[in-house]
Protein backbone atom coordinates (compact mmCIF):
# COMPACT_ATOMS: atom_id res chain seq x y z
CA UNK A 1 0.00 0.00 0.00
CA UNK A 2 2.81 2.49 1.08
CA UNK A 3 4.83 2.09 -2.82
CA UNK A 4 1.02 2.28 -3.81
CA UNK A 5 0.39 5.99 -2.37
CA UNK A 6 3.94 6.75 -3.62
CA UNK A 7 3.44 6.12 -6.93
CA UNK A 8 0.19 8.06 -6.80
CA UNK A 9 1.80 11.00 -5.41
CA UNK A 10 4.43 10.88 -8.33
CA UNK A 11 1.78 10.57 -10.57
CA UNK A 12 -0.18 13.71 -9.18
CA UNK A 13 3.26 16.08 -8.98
CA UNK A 14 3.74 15.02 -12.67
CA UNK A 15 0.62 15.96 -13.94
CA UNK A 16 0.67 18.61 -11.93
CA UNK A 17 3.80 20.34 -13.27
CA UNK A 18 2.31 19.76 -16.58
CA UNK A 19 -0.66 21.86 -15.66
CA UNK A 20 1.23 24.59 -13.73
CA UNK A 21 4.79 24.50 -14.69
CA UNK A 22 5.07 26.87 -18.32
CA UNK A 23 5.64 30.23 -17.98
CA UNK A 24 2.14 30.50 -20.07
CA UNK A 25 0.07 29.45 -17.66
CA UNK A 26 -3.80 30.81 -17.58
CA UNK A 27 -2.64 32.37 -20.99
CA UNK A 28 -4.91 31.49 -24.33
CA UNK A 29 -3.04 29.72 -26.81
CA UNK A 30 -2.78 32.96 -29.43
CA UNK A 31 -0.84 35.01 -26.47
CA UNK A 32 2.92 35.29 -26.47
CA UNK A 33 4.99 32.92 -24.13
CA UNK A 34 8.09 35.74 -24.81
CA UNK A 35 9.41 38.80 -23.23
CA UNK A 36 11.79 39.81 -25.89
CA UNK A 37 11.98 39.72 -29.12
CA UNK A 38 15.32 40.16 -30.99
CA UNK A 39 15.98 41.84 -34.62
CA UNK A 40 18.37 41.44 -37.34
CA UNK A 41 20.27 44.55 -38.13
CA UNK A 42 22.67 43.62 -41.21
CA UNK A 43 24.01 46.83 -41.88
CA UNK A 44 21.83 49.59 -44.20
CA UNK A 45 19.12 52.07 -43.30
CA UNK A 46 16.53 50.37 -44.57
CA UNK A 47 16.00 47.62 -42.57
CA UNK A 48 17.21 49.80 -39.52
CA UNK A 49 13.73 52.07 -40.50
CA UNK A 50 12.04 48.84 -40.91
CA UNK A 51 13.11 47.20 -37.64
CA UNK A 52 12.29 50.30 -36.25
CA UNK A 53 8.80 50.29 -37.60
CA UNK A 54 8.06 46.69 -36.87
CA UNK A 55 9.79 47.19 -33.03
CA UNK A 56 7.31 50.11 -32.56
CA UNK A 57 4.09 47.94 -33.22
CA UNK A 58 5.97 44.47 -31.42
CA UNK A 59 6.79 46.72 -28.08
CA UNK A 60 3.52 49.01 -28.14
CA UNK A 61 0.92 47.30 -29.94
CA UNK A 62 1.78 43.81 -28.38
CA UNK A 63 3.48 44.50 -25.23
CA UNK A 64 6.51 42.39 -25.97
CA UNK A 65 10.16 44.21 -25.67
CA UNK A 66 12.53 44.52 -28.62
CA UNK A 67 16.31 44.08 -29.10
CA UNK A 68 18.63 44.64 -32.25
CA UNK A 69 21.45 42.54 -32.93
CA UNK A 70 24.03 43.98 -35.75
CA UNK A 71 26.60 41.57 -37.94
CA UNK A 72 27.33 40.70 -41.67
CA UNK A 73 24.69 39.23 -43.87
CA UNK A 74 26.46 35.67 -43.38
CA UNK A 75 26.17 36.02 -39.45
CA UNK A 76 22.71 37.43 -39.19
CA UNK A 77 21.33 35.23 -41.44
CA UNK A 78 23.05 32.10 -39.22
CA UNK A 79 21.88 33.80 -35.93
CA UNK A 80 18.20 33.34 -37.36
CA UNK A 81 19.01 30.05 -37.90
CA UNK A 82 19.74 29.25 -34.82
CA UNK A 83 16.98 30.84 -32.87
CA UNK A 84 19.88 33.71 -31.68
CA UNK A 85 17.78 36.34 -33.67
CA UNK A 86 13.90 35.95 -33.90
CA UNK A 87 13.10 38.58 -36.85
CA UNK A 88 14.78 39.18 -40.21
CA UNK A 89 12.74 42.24 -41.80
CA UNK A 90 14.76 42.71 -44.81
CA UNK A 91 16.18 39.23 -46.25
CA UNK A 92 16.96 39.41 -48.97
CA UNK A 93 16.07 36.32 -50.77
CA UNK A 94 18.45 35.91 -53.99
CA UNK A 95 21.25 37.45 -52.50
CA UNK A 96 22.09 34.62 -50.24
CA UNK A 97 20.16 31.95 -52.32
CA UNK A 98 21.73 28.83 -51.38
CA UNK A 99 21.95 29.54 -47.61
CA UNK A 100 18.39 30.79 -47.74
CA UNK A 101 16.55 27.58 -49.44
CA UNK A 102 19.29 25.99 -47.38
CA UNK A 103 17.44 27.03 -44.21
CA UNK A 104 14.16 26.93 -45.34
CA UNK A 105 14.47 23.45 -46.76
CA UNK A 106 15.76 22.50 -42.85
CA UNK A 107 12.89 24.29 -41.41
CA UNK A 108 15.25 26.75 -39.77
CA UNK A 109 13.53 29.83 -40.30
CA UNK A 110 9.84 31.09 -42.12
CA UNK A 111 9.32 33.48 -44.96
CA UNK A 112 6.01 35.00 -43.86
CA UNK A 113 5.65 37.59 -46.22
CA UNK A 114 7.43 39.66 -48.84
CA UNK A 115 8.22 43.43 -47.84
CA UNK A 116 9.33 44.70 -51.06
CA UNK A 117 10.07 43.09 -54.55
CA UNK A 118 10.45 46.11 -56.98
CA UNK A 119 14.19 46.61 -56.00
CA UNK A 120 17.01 46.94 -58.22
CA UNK A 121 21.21 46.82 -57.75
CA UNK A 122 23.80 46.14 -59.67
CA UNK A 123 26.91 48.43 -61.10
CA UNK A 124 26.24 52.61 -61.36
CA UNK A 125 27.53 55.72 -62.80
CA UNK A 126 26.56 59.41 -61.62
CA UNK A 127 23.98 60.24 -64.93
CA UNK A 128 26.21 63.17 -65.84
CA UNK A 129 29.64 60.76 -66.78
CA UNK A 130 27.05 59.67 -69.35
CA UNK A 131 24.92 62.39 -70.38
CA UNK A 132 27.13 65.51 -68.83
CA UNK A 133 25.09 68.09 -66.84
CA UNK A 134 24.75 71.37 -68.58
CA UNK A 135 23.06 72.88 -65.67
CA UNK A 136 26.45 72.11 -63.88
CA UNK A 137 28.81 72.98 -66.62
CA UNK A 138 29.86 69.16 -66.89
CA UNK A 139 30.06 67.87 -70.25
CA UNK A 140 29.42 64.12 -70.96
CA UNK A 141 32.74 61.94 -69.80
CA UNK A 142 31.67 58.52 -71.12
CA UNK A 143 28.89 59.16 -73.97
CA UNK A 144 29.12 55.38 -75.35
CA UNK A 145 29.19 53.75 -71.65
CA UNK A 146 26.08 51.72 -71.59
CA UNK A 147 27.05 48.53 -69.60
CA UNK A 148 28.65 46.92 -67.00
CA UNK A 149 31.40 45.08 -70.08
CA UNK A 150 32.14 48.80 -71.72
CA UNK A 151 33.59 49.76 -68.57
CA UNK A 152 37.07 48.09 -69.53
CA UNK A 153 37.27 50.97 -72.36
CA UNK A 154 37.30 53.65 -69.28
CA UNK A 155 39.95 52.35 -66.67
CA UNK A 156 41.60 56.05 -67.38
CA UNK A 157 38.36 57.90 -66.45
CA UNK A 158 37.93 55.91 -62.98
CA UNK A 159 41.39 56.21 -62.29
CA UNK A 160 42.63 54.25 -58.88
CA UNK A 161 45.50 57.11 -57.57
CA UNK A 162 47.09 54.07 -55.66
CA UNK A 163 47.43 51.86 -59.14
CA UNK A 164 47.76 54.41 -61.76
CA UNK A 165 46.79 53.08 -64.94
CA UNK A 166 43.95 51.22 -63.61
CA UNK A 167 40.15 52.24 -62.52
CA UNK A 168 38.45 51.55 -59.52
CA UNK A 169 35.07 50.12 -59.25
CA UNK A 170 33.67 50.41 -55.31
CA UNK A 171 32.73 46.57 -54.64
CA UNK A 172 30.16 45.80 -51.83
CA UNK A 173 31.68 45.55 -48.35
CA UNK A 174 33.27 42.43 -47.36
CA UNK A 175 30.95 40.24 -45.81
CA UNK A 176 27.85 41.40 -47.88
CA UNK A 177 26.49 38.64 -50.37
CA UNK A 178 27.02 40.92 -53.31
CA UNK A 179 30.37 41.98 -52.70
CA UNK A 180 30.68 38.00 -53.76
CA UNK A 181 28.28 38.89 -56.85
CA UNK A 182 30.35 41.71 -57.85
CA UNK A 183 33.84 40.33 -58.13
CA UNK A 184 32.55 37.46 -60.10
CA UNK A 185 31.17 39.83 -62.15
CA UNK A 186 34.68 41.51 -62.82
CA UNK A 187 35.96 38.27 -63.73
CA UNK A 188 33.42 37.37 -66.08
CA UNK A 189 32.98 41.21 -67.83
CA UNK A 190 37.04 41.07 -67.97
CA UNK A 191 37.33 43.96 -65.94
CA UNK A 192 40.54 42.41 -63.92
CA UNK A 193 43.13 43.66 -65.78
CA UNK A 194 41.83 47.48 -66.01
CA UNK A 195 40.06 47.86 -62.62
CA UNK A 196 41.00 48.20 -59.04
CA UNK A 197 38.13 45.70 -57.14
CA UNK A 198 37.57 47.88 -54.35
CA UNK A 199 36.01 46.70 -51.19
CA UNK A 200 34.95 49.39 -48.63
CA UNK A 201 34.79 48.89 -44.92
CA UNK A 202 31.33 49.65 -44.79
CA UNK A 203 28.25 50.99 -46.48
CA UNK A 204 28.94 54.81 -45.15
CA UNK A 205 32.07 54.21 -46.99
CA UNK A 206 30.44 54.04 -50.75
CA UNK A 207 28.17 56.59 -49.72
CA UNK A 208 31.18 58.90 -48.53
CA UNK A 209 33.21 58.03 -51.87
CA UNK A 210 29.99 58.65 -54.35
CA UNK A 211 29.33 61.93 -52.07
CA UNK A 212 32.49 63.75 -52.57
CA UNK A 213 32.77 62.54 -56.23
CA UNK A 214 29.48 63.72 -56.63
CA UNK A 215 29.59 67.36 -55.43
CA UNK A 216 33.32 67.91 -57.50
CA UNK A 217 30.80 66.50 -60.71
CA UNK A 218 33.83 63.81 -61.01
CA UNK A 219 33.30 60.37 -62.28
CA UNK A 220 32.43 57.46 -60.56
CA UNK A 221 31.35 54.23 -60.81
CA UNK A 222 30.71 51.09 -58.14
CA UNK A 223 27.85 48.73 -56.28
CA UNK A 224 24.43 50.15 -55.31
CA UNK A 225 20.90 49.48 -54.77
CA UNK A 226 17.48 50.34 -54.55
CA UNK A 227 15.41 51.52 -52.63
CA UNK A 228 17.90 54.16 -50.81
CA UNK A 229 18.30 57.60 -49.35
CA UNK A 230 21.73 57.24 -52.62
CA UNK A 231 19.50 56.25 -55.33
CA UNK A 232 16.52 59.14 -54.02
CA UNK A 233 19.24 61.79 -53.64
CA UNK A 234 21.29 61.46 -56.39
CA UNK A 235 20.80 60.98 -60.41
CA UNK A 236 22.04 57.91 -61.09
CA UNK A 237 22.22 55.38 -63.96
CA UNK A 238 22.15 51.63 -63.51
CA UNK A 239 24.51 50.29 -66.09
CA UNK A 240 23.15 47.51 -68.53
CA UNK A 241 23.23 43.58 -68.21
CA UNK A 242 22.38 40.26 -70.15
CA UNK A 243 19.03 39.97 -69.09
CA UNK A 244 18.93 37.43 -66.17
CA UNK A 245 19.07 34.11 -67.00
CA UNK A 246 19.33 31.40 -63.95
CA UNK A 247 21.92 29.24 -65.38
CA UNK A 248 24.25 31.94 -66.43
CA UNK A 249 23.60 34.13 -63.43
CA UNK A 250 24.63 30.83 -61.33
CA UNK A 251 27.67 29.58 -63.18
CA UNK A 252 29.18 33.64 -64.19
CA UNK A 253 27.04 36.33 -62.74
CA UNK A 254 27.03 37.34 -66.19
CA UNK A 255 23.61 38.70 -66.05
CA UNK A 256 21.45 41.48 -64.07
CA UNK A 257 21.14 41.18 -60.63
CA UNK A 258 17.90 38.58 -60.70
CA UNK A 259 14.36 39.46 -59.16
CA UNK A 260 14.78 39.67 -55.52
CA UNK A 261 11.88 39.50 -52.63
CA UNK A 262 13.01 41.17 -50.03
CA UNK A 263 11.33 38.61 -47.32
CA UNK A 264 10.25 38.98 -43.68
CA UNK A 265 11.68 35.91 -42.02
CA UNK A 266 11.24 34.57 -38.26
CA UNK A 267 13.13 31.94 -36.41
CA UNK A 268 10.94 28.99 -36.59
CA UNK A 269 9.99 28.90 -32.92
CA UNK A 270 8.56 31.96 -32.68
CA UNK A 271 4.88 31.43 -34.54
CA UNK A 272 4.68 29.58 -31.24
CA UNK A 273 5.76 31.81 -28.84
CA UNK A 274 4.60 34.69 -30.75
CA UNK A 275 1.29 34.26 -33.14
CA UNK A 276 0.24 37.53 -33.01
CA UNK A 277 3.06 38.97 -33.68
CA UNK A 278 3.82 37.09 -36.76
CA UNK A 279 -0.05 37.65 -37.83
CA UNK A 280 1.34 41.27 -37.52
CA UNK A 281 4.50 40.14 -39.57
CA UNK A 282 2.69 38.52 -42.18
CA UNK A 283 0.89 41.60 -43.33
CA UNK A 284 3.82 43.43 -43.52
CA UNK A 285 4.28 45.01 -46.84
CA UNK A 286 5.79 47.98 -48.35
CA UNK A 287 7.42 49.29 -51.71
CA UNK A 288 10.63 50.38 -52.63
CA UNK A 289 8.96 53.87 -52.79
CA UNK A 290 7.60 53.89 -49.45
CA UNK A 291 10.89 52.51 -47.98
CA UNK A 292 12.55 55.14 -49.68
CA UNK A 293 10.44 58.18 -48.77
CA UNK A 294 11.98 56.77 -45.06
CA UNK A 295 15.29 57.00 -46.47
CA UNK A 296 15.03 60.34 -48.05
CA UNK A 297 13.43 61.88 -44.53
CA UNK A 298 16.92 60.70 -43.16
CA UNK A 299 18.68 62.41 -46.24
CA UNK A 300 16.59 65.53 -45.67
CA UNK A 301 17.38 66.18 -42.16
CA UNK A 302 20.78 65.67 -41.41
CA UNK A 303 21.41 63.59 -38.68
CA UNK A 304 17.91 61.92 -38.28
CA UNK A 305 18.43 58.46 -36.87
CA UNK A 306 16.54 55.28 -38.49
CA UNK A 307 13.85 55.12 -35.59
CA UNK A 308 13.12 59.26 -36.54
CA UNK A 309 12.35 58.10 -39.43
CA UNK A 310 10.37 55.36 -39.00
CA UNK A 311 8.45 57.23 -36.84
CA UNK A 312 7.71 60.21 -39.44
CA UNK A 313 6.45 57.45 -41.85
CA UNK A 314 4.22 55.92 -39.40
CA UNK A 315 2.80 59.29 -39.30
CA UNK A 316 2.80 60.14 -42.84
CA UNK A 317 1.41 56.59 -43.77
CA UNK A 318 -1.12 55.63 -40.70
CA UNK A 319 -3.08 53.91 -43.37
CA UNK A 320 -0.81 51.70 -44.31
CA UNK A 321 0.58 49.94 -41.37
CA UNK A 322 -2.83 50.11 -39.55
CA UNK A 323 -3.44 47.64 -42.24
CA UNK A 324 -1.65 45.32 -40.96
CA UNK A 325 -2.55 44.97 -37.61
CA UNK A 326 -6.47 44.61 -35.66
CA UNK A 327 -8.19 48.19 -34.72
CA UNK A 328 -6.98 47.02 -31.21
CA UNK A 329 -3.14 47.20 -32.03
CA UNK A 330 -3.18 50.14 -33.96
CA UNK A 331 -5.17 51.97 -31.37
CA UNK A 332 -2.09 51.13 -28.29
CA UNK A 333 0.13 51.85 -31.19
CA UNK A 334 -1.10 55.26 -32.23
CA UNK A 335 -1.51 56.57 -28.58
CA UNK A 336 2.24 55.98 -28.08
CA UNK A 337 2.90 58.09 -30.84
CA UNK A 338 0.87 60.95 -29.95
């Protein structure tokens, strides 16, 4: 009888730390089990604006705290993987291909919706070293430049002071998916043996270089995308490309840059922890011109951070990020920012 009542009582502890032991307990199944939630930052204002936006509605609208973790594309992207970072706002897809259906194929990480997919990147020249700016007194520099390939006709006009003779082409930074794009690219457009393949530090290092170019009206040429505070400031021109083709674009580069969506990805633990949030998530949706307006505010007024931003665009564009989330939500959300 007495190992009887033992193994009763063992029985009743067990069930009841099943009952009474989660931190969720007397919580409906669609509430968070989470205090934090942490967010990719992988280097470029636009998916600090977005974090920003998206930490606004997590921490006010849902009552759930917010972190940002910084790194390289390759370490970001692994952190998500591995449950170190929660949100991904801005992944963008094509870039790191293979590690993305990588990850997605192991159940790693979600896509749960696509922010943007009208971007575009690839190689650029100031307008002017094309067309010349009469406004400006600067007559054209390069009137039969059209692609990427007619650069190694130019070297002279991109001039690299530390290897006269050559040009230099700003490269992505090291550590960014396309800095890997772009050097294959000089390889395959046999732009090695006339250009300097840069490779900044950082991204305020290209926009430094293209700045002061810019101003003197010199030339220029090197890596950049869209949509940016760059590309919204500054006339640019996208030099041409083979139309993308998978197979080239896989074994060369020798194409455009192909379509990217620019995905909103969570660690795959947190539709658990977190539905509502990533209900929240997966109505997320902008444009490359309503990231850029963002970008442009920053641009505008010198020295306005990400989150100033994000929070002038919140106000400017009410009606589209109330979209995303119930009348509740938006309500919490839009008292905080009164």
């Amino acid at each position: 009888m007495k190992k009887l009542l033992i193994s009763l009582s063992a029985v009743l502890l067990v069930v009841l730390a099943a009952c009474g032991g989660s931190d969720t307990e007397g919580k409906e199944d669609s509430e968070p089990s989470v205090d934090k939630l942490v967010l990719a930052d992988a280097g470029w204002n636009s998916i600090r604006v977005h974090n920003s936006i998206a930490q606004k509605i997590i921490e006010e609208g849902y009552g759930i705290d917010t972190e940002v973790t910084p790194g390289s594309t390759a370490a970001t992207v692994q952190g998500l993987r591995e449950g170190d970072i929660d949100v991904y706002t801005e992944l963008w897809t094509d870039n790191i291909k293979e590690a993305y259906e990588e990850a997605i194929e192991a159940g790693d990480f979600e896509k749960v919706s696509t922010n943007f997919d009208d971007n575009m990147q690839g190689i650029y020249v100031p307008t002017y070293v094309i067309e010349g700016d009469e406004e400006r007194g600067i007559e054209p520099m390069a009137p039969e430049l059209e692609t990427v390939e007619d650069l190694k006709n130019y070297p002279e006009l991109f001039e690299d002071e530390a290897e006269p003779g050559k040009g230099r082409l700003i490269n992505a930074p090291s550590g960014w998916a396309a800095e890997k794009s772009i050097t294959q690219k000089m390889e395959t457009y046999g732009l090695n043996d006339t250009f300097v393949n840069f490779k900044p530090g950082s991204d305020a290092a290209i926009v430094a270089s293209l700045a002061d170019a810019y101003e003197a009206g010199e030339p220029w040429v090197g890596y950049y995308w869209s949509p940016t505070a760059v590309t919204a400031k500054y006339d640019l021109t996208l030099l041409e490309e083979p139309a993308f083709d998978r197979e080239t674009w896989d074994e060369t580069k020798g194409t455009e840059f192909p379509p990217n969506d620019v995905a909103v990805g969570v660690h795959k633990d947190v539709p658990e922890a977190a539905p509502e949030v990533v209900e929240f998530l997966s109505n997320y949706e902008t444009s490359s011109a309503l990231t850029e307006e963002a970008l442009d505010y920053m641009n505008e007024n010198e020295g306005a951070s990400a989150e100033e931003a994000a929070l002038w665009w919140m106000d400017k564009h009410e009606d589209v990020w109330t979209s995303w989330v119930p009348e509740d939500v938006a309500d919490k959300v839009k008292d905080s920012l009164e």
